[in-house]
N, C-alpha and C. Protein backbone atom coordinates (compact mmCIF):
# COMPACT_ATOMS: atom_id res chain seq x y z
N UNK A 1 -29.59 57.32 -15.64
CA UNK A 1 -30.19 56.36 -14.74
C UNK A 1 -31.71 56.56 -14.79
N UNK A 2 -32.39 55.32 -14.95
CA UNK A 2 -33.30 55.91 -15.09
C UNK A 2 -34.65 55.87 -13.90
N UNK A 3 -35.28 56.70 -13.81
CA UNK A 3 -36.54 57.34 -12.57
C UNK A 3 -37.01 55.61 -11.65
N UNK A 4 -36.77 55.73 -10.49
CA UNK A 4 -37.69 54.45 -9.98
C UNK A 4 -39.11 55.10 -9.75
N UNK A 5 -40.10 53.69 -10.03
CA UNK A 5 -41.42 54.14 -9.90
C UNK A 5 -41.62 53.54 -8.72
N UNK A 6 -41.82 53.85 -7.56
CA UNK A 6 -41.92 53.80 -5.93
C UNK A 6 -43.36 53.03 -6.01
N UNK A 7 -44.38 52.69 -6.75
CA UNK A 7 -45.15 51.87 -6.37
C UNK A 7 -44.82 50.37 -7.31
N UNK A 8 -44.07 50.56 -8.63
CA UNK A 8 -43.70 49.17 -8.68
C UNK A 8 -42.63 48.88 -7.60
N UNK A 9 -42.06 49.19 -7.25
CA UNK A 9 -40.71 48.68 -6.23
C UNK A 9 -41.70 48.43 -4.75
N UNK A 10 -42.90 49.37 -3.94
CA UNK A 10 -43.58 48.54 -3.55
C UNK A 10 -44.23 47.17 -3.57
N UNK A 11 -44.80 47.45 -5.07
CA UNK A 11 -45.00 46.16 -5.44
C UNK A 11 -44.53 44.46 -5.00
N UNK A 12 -43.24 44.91 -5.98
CA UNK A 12 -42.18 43.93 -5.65
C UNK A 12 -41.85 43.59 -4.56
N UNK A 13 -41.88 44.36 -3.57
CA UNK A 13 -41.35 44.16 -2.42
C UNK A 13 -42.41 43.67 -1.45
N UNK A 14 -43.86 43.78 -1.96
CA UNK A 14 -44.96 43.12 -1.27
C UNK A 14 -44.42 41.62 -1.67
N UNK A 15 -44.78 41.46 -2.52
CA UNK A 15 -44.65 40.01 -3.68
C UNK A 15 -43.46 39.20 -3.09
N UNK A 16 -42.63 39.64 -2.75
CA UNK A 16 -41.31 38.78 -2.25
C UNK A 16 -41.80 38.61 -0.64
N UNK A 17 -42.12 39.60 0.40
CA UNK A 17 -42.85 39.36 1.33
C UNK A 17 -43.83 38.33 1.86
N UNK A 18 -44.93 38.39 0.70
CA UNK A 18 -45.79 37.28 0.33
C UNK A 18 -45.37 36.10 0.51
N UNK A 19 -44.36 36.00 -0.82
CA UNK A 19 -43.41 34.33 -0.96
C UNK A 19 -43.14 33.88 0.45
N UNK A 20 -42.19 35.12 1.15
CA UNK A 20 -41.31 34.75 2.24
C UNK A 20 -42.42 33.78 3.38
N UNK A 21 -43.51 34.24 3.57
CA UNK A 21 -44.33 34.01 4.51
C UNK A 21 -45.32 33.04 3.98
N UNK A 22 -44.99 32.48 2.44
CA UNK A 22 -45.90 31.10 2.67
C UNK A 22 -44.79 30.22 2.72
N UNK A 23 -43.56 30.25 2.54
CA UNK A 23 -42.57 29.70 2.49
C UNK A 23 -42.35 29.33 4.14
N UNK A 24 -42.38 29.96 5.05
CA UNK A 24 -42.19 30.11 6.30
C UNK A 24 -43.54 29.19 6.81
N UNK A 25 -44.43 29.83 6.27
CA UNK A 25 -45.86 29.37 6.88
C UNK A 25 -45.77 27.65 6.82
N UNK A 26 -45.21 27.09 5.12
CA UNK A 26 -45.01 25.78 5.03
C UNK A 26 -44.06 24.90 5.99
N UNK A 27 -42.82 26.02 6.14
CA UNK A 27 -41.92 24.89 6.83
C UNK A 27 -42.92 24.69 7.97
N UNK A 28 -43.42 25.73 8.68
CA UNK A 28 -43.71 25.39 10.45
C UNK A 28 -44.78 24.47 10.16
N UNK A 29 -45.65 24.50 9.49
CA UNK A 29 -46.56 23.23 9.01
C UNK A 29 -46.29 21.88 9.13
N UNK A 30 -44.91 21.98 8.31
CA UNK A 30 -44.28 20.62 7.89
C UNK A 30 -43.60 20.14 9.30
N UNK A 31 -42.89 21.06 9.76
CA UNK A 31 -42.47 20.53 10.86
C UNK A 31 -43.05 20.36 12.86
N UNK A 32 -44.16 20.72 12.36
CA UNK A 32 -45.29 20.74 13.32
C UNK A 32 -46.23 18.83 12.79
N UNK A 33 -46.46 18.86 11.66
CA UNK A 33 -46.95 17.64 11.00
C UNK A 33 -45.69 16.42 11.33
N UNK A 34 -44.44 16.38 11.06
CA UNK A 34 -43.83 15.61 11.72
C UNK A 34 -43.38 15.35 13.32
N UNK A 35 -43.70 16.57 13.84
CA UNK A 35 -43.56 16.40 15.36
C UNK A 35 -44.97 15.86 15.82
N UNK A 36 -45.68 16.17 15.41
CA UNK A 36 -47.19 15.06 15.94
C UNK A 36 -47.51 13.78 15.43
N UNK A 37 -46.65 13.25 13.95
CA UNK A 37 -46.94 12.09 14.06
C UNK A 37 -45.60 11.45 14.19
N UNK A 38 -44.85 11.91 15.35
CA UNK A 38 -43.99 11.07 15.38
C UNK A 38 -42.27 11.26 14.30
N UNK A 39 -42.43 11.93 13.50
CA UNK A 39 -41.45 11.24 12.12
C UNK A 39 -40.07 12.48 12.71
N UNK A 40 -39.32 11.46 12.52
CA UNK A 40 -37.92 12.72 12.62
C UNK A 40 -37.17 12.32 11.48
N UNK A 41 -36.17 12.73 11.68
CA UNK A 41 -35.38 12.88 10.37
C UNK A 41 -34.06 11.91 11.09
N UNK A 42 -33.44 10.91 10.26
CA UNK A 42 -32.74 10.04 10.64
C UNK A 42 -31.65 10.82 11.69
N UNK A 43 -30.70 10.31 12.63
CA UNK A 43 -29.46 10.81 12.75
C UNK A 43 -28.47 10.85 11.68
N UNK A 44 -27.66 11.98 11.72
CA UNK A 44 -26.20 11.93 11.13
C UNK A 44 -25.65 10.29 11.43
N UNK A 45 -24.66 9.60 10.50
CA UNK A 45 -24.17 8.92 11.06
C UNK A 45 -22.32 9.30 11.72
N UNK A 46 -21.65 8.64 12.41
CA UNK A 46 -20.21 8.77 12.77
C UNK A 46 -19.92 8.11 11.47
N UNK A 47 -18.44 9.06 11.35
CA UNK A 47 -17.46 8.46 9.88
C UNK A 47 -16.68 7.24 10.45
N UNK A 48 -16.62 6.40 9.35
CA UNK A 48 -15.97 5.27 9.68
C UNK A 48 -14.82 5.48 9.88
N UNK A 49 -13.83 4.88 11.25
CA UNK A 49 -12.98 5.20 11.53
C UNK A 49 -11.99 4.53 10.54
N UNK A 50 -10.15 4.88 10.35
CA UNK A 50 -9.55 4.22 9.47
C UNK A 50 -8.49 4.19 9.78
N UNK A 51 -7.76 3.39 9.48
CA UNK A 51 -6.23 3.08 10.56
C UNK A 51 -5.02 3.35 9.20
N UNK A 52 -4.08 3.28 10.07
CA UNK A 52 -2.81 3.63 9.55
C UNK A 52 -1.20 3.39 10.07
N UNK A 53 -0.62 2.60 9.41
CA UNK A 53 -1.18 1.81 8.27
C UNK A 53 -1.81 0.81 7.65
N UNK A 54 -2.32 0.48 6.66
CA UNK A 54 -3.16 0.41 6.38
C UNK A 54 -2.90 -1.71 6.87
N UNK A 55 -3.90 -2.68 6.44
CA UNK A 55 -3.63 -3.99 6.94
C UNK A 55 -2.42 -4.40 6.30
N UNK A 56 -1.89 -5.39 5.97
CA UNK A 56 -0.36 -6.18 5.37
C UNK A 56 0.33 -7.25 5.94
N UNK A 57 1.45 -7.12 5.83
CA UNK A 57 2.23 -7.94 5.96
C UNK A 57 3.46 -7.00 6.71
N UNK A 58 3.49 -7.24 8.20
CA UNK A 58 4.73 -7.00 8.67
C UNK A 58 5.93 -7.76 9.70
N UNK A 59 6.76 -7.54 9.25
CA UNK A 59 8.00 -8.59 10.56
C UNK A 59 8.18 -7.91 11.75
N UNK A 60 8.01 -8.53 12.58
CA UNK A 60 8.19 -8.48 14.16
C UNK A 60 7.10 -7.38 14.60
N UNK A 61 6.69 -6.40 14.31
CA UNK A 61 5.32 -5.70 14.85
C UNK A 61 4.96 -5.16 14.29
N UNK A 62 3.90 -4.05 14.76
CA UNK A 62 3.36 -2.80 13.81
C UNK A 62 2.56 -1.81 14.86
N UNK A 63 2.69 -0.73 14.75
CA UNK A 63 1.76 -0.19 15.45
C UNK A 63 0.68 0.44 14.53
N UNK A 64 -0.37 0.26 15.07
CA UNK A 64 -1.61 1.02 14.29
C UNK A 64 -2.23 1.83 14.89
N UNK A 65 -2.31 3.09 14.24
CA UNK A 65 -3.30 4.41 14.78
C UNK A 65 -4.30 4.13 13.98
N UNK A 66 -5.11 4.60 14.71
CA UNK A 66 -6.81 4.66 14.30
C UNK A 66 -7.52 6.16 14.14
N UNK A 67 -7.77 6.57 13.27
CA UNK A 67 -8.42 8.43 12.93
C UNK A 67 -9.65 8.26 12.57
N UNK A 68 -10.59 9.00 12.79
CA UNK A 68 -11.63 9.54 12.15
C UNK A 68 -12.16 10.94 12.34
N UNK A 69 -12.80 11.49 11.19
CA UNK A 69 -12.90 13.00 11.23
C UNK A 69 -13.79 13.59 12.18
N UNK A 70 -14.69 12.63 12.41
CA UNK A 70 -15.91 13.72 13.48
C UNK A 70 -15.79 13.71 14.58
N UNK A 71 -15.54 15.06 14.97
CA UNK A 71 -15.30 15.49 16.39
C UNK A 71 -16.15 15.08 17.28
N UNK A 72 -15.63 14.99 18.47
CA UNK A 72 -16.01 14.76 19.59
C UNK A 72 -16.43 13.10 20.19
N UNK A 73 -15.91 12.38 18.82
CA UNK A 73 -16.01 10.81 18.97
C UNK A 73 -15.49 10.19 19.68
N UNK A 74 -15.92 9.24 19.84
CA UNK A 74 -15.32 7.73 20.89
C UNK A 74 -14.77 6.84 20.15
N UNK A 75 -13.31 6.48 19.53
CA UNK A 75 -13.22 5.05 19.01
C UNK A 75 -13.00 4.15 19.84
N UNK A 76 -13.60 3.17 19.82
CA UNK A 76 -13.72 1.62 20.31
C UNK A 76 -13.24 1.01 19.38
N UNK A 77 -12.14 -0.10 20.33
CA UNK A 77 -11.85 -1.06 19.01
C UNK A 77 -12.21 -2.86 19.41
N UNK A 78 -11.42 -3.60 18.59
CA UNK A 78 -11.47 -5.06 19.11
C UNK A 78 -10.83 -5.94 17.97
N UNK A 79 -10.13 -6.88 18.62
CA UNK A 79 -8.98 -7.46 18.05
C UNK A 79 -9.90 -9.25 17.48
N UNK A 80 -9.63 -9.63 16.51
CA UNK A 80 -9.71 -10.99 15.84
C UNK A 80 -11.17 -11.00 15.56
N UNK A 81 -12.15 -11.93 16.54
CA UNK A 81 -13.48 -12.09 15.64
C UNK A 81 -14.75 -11.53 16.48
N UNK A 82 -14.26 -10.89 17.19
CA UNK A 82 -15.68 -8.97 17.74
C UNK A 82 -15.65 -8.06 16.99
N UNK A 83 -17.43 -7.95 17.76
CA UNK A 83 -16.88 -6.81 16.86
C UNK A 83 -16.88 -5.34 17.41
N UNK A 84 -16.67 -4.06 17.56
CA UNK A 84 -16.08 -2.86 18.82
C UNK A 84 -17.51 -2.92 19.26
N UNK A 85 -18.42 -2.69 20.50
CA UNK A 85 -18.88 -2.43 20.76
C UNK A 85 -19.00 -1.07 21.79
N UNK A 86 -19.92 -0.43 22.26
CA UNK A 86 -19.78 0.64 23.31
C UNK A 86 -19.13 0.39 24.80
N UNK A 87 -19.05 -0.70 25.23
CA UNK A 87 -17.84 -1.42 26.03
C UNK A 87 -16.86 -1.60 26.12
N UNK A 88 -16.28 -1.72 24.44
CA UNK A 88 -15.20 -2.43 24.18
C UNK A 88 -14.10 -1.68 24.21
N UNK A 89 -12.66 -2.04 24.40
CA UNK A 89 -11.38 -0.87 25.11
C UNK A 89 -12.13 0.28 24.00
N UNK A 90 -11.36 1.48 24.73
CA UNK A 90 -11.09 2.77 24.49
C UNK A 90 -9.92 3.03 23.58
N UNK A 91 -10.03 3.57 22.48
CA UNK A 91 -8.58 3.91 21.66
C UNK A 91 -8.11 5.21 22.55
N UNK A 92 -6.79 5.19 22.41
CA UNK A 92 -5.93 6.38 23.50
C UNK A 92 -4.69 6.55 22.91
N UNK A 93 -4.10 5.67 21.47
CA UNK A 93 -3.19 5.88 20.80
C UNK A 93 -2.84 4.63 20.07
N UNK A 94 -1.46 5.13 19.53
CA UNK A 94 -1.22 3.31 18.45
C UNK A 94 -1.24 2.27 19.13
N UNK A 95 -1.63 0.94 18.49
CA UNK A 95 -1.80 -0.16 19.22
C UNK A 95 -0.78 -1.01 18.44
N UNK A 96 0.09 -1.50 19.94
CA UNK A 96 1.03 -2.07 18.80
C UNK A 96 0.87 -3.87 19.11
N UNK A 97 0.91 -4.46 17.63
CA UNK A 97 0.63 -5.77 17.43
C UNK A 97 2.34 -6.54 16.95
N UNK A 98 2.07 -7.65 17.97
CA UNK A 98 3.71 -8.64 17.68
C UNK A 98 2.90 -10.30 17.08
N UNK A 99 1.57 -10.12 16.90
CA UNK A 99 1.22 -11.13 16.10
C UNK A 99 -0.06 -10.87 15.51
N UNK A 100 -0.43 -11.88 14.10
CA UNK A 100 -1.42 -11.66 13.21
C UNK A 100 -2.71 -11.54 13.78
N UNK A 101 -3.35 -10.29 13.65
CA UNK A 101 -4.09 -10.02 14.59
C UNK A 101 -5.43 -8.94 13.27
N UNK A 102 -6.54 -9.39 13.28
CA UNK A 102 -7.95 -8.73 13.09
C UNK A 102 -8.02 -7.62 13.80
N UNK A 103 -8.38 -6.21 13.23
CA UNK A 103 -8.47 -5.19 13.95
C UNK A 103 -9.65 -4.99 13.46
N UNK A 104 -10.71 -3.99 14.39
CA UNK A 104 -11.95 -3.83 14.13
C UNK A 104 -12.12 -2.38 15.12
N UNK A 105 -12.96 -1.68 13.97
CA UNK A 105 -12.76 -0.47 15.21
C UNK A 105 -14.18 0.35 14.59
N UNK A 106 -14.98 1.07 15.77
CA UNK A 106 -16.08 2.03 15.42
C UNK A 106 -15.62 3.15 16.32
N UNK A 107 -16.82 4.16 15.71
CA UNK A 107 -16.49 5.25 16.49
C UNK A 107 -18.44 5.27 17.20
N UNK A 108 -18.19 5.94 18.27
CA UNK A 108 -19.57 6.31 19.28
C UNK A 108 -19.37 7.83 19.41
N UNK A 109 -20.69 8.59 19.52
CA UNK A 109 -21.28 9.06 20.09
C UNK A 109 -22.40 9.91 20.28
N UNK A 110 -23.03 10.84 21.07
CA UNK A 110 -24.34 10.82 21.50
C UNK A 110 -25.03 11.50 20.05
N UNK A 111 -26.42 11.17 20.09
CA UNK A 111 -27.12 12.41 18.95
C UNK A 111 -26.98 11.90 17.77
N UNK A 112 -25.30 10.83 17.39
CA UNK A 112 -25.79 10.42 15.70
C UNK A 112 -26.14 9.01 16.11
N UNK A 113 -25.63 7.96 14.57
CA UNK A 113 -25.68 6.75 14.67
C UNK A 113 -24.55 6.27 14.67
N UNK A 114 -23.86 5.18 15.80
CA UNK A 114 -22.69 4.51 15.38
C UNK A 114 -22.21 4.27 14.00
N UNK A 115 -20.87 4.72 13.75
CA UNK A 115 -19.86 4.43 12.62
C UNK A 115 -20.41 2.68 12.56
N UNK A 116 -20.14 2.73 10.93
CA UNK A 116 -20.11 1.55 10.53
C UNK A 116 -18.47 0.99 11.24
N UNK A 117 -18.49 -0.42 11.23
CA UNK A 117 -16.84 -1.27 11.75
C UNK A 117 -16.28 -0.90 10.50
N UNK A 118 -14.96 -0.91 10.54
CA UNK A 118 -13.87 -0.61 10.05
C UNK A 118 -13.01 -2.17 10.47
N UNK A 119 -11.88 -2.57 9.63
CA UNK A 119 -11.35 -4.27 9.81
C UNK A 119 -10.66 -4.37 8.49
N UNK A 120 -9.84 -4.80 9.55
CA UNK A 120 -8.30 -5.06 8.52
C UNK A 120 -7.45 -6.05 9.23
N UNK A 121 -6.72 -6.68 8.39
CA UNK A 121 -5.60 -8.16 9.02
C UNK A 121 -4.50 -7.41 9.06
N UNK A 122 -3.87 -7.67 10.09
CA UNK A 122 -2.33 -7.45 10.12
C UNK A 122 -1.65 -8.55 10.24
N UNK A 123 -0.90 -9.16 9.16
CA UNK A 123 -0.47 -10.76 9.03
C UNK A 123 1.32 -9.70 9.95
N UNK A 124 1.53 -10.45 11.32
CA UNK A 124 3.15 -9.88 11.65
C UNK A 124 3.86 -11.30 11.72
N UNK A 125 4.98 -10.84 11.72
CA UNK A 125 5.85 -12.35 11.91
C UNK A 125 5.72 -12.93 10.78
N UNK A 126 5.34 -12.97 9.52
CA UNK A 126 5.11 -13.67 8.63
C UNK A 126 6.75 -14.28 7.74
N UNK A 127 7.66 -13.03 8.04
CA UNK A 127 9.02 -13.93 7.72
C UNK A 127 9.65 -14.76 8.87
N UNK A 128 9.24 -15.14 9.77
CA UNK A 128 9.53 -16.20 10.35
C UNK A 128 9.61 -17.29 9.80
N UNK A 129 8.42 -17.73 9.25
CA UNK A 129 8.45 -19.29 8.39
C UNK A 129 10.02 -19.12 7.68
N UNK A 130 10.87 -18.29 7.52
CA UNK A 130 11.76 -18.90 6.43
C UNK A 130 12.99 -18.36 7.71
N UNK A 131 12.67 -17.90 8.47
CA UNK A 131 13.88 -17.55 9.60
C UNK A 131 15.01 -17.26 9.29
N UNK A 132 15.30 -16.68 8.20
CA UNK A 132 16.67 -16.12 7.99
C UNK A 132 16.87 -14.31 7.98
N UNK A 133 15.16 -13.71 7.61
CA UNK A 133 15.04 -12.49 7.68
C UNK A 133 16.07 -11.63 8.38
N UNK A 134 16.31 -12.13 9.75
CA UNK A 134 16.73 -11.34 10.46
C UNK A 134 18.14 -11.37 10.42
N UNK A 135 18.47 -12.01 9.94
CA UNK A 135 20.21 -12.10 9.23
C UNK A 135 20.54 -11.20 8.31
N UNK A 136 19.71 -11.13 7.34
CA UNK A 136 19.89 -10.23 6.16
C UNK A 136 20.26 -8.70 6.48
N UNK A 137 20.94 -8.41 4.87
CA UNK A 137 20.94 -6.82 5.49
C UNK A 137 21.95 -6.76 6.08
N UNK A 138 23.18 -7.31 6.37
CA UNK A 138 23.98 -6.88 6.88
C UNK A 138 25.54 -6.90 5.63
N UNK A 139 26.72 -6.11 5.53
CA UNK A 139 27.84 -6.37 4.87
C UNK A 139 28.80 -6.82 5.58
N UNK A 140 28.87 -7.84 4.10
CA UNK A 140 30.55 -8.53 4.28
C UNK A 140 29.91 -9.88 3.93
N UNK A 141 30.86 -11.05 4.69
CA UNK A 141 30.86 -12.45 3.45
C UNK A 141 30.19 -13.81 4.59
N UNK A 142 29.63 -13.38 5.46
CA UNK A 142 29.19 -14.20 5.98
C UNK A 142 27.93 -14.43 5.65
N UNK A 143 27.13 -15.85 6.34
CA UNK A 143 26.10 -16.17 6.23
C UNK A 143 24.92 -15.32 6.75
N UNK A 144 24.08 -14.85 5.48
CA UNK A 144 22.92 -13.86 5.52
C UNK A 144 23.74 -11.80 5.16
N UNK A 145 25.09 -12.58 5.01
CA UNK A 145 25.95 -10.76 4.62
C UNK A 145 25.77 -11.04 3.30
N UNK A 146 26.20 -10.07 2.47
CA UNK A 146 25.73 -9.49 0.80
C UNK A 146 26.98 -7.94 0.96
N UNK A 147 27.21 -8.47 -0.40
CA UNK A 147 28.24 -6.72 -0.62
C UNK A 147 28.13 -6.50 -1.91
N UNK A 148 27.51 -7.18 -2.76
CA UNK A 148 26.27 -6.95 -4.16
C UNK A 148 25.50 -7.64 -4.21
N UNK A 149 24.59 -7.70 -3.35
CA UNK A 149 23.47 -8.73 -4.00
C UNK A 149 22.65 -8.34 -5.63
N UNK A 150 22.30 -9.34 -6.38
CA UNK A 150 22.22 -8.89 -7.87
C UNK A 150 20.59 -9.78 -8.25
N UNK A 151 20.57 -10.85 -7.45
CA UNK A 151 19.77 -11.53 -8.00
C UNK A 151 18.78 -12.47 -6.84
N UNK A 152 17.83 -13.01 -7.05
CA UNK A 152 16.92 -13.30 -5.91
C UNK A 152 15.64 -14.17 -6.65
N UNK A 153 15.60 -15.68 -6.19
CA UNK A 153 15.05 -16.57 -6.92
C UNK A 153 14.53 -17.22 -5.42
N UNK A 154 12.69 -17.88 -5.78
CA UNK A 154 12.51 -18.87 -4.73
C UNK A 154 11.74 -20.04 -5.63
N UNK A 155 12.28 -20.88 -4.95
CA UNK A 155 11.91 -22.52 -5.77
C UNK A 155 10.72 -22.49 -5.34
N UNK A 156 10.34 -24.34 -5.56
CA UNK A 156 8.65 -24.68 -5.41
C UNK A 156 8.92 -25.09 -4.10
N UNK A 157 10.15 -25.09 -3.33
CA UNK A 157 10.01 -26.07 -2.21
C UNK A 157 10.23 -24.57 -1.19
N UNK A 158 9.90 -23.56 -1.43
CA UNK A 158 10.15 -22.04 -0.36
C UNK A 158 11.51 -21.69 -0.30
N UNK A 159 12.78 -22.32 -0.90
CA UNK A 159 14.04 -22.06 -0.39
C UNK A 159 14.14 -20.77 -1.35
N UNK A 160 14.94 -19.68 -0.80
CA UNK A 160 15.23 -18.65 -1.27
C UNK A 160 16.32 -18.39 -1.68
N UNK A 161 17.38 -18.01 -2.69
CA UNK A 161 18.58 -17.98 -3.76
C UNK A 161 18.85 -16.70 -3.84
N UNK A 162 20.17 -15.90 -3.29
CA UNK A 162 20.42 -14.65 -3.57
C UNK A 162 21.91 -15.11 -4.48
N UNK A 163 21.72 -13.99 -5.46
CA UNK A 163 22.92 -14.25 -5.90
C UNK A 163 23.76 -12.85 -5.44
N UNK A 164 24.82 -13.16 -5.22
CA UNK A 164 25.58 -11.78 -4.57
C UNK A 164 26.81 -11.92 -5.39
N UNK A 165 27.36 -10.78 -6.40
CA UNK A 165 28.27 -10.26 -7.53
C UNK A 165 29.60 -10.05 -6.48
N UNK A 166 29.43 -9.47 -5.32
CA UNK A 166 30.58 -8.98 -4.94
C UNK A 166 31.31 -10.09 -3.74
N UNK A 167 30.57 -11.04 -3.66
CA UNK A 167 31.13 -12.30 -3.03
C UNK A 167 31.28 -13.31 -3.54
N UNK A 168 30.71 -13.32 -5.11
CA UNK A 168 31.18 -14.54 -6.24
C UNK A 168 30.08 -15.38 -5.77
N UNK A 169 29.14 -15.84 -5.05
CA UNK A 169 28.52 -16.66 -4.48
C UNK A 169 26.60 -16.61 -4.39
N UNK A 170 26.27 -17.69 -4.56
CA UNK A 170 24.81 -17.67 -4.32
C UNK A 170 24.81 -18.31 -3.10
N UNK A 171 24.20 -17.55 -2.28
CA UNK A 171 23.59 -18.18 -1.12
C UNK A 171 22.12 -18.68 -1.00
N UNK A 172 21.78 -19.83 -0.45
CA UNK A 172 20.39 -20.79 -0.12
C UNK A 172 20.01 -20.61 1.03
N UNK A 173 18.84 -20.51 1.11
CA UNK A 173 17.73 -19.61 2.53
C UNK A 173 16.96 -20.58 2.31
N UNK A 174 16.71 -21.79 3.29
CA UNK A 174 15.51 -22.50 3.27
C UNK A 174 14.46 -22.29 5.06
N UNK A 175 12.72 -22.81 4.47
CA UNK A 175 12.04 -22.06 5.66
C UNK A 175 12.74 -23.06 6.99
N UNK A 176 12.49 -22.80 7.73
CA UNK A 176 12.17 -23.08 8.94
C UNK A 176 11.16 -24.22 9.01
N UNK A 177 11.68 -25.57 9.12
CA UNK A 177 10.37 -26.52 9.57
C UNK A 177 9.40 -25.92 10.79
């Protein structure tokens, strides 16, 4: 190993000292120069809040939760064409929707900048127009039953065509005037 020389290692250790204290000397400068004319440094902003699931297409409802990561937030939401403001309801859990409904949601609070809006469609009820949805899905040989369905065709006029193997039969689904 070899001998330390105790005045280079002084040395060095002045020299890094030195650095430390114009380094130091600059920040308080810099941040003495922006506190007198005014300049701060932007806020953080809030993360955009984001729901789940996500917008679509659903029959008869949906509930939507709303998350975002930064603690200690406020989400605000608002339904069709608002947009959330610091007023606007309080999120407190899923919101559940039974028709096509615009969701819009921010998050608040103190010290940053409001979340950008967040907005998504939830088209619900949308198999209504053909009103047989809720028939389907069931076994055996009645109207809207299936015990193989195999095949599934819709014309230009919306009527819908299942062909079902284990009832010999195609059944016709037309919408709902």
């Amino acid at each position: 190993m070899p001998a330390q020389d105790p005045q280079r290692d002084k040395a060095a250790y002045s020299l890094r000292e030195d650095a430390l204290a114009v380094v130091g000397s600059f920040l308080f400068a810099l941040s003495a120069f922006l506190y007198v004319f005014g300049c701060q440094l932007p806020p953080r902003q809030v993360a955009t809040p984001t729901f789940s699931p996500y917008g679509g297409e659903f029959v008869d409802s949906v509930h939507v939760a709303i998350s975002h990561p930064t603690i200690g937030a406020t989400i605000r939401y608002a339904k069709n064409h608002s947009d959330p403001t610091g007023s606007s309801p309080k999120y407190a859990g899923p919101i559940r929707l039974t028709i096509t409904t615009t969701l819009k949601a921010r998050a608040f609070t103190s010290g940053m900048t409001d979340s950008k809006a967040a907005s998504d469609l939830f088209s619900v009820n949308v198999a209504t127009k053909y009103g047989f949805v809720t028939k389907w899905c069931s076994f055996g040989d009645g109207d809207g039953e299936f015990k193989e369905p195999i095949g599934l065709a819709i014309d230009s006029q919306d009527r819908v065509y299942v062909a079902d193997a284990g009832s010999r039969r195609i059944q016709k689904f037309a919408p709902v005037p």
